[in-house]
Protein backbone atom coordinates (compact mmCIF):
# COMPACT_ATOMS: atom_id res chain seq x y z
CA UNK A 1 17.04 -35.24 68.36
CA UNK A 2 13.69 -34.23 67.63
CA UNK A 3 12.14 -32.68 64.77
CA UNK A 4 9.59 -29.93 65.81
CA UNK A 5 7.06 -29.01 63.50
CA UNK A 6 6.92 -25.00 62.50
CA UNK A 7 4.83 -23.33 64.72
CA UNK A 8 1.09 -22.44 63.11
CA UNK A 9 2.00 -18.46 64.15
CA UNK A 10 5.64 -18.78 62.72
CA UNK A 11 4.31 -19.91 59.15
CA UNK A 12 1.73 -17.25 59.31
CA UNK A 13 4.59 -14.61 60.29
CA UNK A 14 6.55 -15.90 57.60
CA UNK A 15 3.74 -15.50 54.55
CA UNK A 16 3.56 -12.05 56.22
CA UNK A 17 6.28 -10.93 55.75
CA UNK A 18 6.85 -12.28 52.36
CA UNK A 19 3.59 -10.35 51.37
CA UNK A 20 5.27 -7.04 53.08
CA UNK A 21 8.21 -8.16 51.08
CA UNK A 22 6.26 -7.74 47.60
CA UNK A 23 4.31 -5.22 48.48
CA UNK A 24 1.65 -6.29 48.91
CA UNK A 25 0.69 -4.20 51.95
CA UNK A 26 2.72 -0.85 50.87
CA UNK A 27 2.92 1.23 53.46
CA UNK A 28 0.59 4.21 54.76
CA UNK A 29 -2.12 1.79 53.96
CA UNK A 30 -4.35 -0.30 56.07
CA UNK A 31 -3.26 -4.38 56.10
CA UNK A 32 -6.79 -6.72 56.55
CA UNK A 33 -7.72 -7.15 60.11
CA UNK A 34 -7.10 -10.16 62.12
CA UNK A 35 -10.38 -11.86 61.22
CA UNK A 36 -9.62 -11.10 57.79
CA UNK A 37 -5.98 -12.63 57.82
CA UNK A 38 -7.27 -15.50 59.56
CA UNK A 39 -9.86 -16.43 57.10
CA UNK A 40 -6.79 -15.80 54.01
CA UNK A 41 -4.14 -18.25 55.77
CA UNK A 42 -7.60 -20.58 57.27
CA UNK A 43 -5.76 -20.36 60.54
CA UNK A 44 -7.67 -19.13 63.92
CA UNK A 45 -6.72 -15.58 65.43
CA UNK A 46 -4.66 -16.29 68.15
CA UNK A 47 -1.69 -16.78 65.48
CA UNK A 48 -2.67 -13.97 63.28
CA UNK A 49 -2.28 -11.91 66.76
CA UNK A 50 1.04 -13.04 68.12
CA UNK A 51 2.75 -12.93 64.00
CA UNK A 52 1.30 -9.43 64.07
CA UNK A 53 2.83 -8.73 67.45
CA UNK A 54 6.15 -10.19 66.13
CA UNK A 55 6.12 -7.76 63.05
CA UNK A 56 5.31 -4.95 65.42
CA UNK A 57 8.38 -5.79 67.95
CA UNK A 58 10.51 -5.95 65.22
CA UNK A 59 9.30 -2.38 63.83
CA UNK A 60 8.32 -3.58 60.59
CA UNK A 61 4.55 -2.50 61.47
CA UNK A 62 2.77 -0.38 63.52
CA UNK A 63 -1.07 -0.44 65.33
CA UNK A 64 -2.50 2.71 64.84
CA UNK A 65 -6.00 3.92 66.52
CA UNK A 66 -9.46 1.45 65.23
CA UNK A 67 -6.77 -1.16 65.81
CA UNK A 68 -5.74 -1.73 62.58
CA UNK A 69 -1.81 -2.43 61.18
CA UNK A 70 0.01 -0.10 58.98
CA UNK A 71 2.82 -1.66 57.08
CA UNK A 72 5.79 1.49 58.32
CA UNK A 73 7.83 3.25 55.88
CA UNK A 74 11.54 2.09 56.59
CA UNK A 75 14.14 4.82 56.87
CA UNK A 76 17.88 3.05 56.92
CA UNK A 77 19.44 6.15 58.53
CA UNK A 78 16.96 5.56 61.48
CA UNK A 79 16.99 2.35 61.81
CA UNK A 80 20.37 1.20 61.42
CA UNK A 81 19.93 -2.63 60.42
CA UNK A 82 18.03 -3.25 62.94
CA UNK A 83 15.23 -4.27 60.10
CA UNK A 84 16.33 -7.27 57.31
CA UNK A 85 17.91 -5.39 54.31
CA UNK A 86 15.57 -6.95 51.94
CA UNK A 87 13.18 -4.29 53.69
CA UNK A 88 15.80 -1.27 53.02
CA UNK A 89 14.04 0.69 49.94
CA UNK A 90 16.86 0.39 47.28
CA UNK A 91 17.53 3.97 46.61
CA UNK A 92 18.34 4.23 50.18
CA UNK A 93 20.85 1.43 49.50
CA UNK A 94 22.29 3.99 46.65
CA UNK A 95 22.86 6.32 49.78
CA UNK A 96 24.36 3.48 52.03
CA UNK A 97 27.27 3.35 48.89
CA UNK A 98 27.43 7.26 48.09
CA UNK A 99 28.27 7.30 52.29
CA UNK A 100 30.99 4.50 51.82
CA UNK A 101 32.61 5.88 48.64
CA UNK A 102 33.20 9.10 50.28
CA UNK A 103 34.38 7.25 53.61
CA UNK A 104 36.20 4.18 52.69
CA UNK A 105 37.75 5.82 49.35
CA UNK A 106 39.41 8.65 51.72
CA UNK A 107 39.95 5.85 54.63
CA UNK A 108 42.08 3.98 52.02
CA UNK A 109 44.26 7.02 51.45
CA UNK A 110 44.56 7.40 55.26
CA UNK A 111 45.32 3.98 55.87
CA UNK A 112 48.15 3.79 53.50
CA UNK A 113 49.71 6.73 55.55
CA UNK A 114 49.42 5.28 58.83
CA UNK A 115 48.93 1.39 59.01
CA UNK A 116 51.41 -0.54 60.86
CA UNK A 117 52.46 -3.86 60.97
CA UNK A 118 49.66 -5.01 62.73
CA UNK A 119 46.85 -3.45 60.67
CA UNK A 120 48.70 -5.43 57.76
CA UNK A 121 48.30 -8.49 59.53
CA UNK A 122 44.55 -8.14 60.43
CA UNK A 123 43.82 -7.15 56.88
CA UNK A 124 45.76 -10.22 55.45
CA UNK A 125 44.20 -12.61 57.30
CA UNK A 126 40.56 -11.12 56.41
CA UNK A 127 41.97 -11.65 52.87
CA UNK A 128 43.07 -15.29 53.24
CA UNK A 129 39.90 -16.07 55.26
CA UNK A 130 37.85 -14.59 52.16
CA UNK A 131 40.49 -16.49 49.84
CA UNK A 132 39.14 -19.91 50.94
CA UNK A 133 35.70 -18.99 50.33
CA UNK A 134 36.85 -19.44 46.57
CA UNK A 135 36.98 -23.16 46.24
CA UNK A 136 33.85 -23.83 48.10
CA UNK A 137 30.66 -22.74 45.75
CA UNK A 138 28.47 -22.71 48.94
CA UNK A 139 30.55 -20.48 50.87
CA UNK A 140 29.10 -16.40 51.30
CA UNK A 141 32.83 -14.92 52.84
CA UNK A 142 30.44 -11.96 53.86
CA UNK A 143 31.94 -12.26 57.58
CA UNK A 144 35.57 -12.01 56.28
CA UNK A 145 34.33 -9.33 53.70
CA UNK A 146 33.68 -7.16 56.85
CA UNK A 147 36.40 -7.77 58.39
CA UNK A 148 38.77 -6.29 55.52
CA UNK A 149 37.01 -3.40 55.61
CA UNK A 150 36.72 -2.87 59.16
CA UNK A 151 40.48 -2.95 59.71
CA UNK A 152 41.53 -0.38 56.89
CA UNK A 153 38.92 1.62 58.88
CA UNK A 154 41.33 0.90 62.14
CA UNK A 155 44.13 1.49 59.90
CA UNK A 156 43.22 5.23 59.83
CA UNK A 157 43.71 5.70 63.57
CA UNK A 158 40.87 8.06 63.31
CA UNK A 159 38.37 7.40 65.93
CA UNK A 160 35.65 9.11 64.36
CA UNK A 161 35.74 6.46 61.31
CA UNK A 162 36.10 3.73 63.71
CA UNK A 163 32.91 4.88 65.74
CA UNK A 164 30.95 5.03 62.64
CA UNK A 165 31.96 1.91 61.09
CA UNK A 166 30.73 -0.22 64.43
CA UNK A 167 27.61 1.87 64.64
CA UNK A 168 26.69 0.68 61.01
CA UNK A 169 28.20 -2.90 61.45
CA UNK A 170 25.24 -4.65 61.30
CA UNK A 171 23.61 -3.07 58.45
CA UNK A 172 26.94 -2.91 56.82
CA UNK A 173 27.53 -7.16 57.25
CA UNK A 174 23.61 -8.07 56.27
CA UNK A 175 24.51 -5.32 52.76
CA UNK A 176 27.74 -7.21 52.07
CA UNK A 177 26.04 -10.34 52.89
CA UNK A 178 23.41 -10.17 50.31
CA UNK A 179 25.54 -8.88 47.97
CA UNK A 180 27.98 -11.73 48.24
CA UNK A 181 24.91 -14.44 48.13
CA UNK A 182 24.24 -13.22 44.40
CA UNK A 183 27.62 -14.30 43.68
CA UNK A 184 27.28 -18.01 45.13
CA UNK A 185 28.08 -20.49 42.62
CA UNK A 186 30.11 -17.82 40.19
CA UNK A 187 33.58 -18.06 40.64
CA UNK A 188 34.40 -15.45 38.29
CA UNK A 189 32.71 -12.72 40.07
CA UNK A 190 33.91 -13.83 43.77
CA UNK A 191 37.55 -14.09 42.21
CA UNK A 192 36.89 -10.20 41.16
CA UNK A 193 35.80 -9.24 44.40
CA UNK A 194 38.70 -10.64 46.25
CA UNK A 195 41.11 -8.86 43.50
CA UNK A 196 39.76 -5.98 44.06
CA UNK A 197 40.46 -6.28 48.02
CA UNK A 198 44.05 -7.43 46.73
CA UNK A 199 44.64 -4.39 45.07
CA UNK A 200 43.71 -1.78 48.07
CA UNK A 201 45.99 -3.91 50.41
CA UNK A 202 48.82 -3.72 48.38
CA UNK A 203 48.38 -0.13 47.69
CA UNK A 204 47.80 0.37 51.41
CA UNK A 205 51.20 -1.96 52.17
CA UNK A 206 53.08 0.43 49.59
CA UNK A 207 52.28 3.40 51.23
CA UNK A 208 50.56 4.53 48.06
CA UNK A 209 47.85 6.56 48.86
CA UNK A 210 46.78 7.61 45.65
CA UNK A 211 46.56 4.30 44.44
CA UNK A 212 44.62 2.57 47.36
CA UNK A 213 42.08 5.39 47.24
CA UNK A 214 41.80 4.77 43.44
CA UNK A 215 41.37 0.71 43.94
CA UNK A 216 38.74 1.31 46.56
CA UNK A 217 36.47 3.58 44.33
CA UNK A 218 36.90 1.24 41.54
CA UNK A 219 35.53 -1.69 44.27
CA UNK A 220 32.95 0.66 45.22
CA UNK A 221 31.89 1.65 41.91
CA UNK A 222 31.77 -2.20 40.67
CA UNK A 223 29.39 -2.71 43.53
CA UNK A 224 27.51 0.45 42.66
CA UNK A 225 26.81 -1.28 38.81
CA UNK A 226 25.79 -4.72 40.31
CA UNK A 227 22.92 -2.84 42.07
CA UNK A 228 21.93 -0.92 38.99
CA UNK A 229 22.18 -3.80 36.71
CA UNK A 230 19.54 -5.64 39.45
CA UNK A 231 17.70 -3.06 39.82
CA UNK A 232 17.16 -2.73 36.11
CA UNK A 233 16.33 -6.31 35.70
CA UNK A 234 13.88 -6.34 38.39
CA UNK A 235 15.82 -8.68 41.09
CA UNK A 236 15.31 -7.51 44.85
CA UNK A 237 19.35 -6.95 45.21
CA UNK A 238 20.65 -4.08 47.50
CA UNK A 239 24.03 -4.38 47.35
């Protein structure tokens, strides 16, 4: 197997975006021009153009008339994930949890009305596939994170819920994703998040409505803090 060396137009694309990242280039204002960006990374054009064209394909900027880039404001309700969340501004993140506490905290209730056998099964074996994530410190679990909450959605037999949780699945799975990264290498807090799960599935296999709405706002609200705290101490965390 060979080992290719990073393209000169994918390093460029990547300092890029790290600089959008920062904010350095906030948007509604001009970025340099090409020459300009060439002389910065000491690269010819012809990179500088096809990283720009990247950016622009992936909506992150836009051309505008004289030919120069604008960094574009990103609006999460628009885009949908389609854009990395470290992009999302955070208080939009704030939004992306008010959305899911009043969702998933009624969704719970529902659930524990209507699951059946099988929605017990799909949601136990999200739970024993995030379970093993424990005892390996590399291991995100975002994938089986998802999954939990996608079948208490399916749970509610409401096909409204359902058609909303796949429309935001992607932006949902990179949110629970990053969150989950932050917790790499902390047993403690990984062990908290999968109690928490353990507690709406048994209220939701009880029937107990009440309850399982009550363990999913507490989950929600514990994720809620982590972003504050983050947000407080300057860390670029959105969920």
């Amino acid at each position: 197997m060979k080992i290719e060396r990073k393209k000169i137009s994918a390093q460029v694309l990547d300092q890029l975006k790290e600089m959008i990242k920062e904010g350095k280039y906030p948007p509604k204002e001009p970025m340099p021009s090409e020459n300009e960006l060439a002389k910065r990374f000491g690269v010819s054009r012809a990179p500088v153009r096809e990283a720009l064209s990247v950016l622009s394909a992936s909506g992150i900027i836009e051309s505008r008339q004289g030919g120069r880039s604008f960094v574009k404001e990103v609006n999460m309700a628009d885009m949908l994930g389609s854009l990395a969340i470290e992009y999302i501004p955070v208080e939009q993140v704030f939004e992306l949890l008010e959305m899911r506490m009043v969702m998933e905290t009624q969704a719970a209730a529902i659930a524990a009305l209507r699951r059946d056998e099988d929605d017990l099964k799909n949601m136990k074996m999200a739970l024993d596939q995030f379970e093993i994530t424990l005892t390996n410190p590399e291991a995100v679990g975002d994938q089986a994170d998802v999954n939990f909450h996608k079948h208490l959605i399916a749970a509610t037999k409401n096909r409204f819920m359902i058609q909303v949780m796949e429309n935001i699945d992607d932006l949902y799975r990179k949110a629970i994703a990053f969150s989950l990264q932050k917790n790499v290498g902390l047993p403690a807090k990984r062990e908290q998040v999968f109690q928490e799960h353990m507690s709406i599935f048994t209220a939701i296999k009880e029937r107990d409505e009440g309850k399982a709405a009550k363990a999913m706002q507490v989950h929600l609200e514990n994720v809620t803090n982590k972003l504050k705290v983050n947000e407080r101490e300057g860390k670029k965390v959105p969920l």
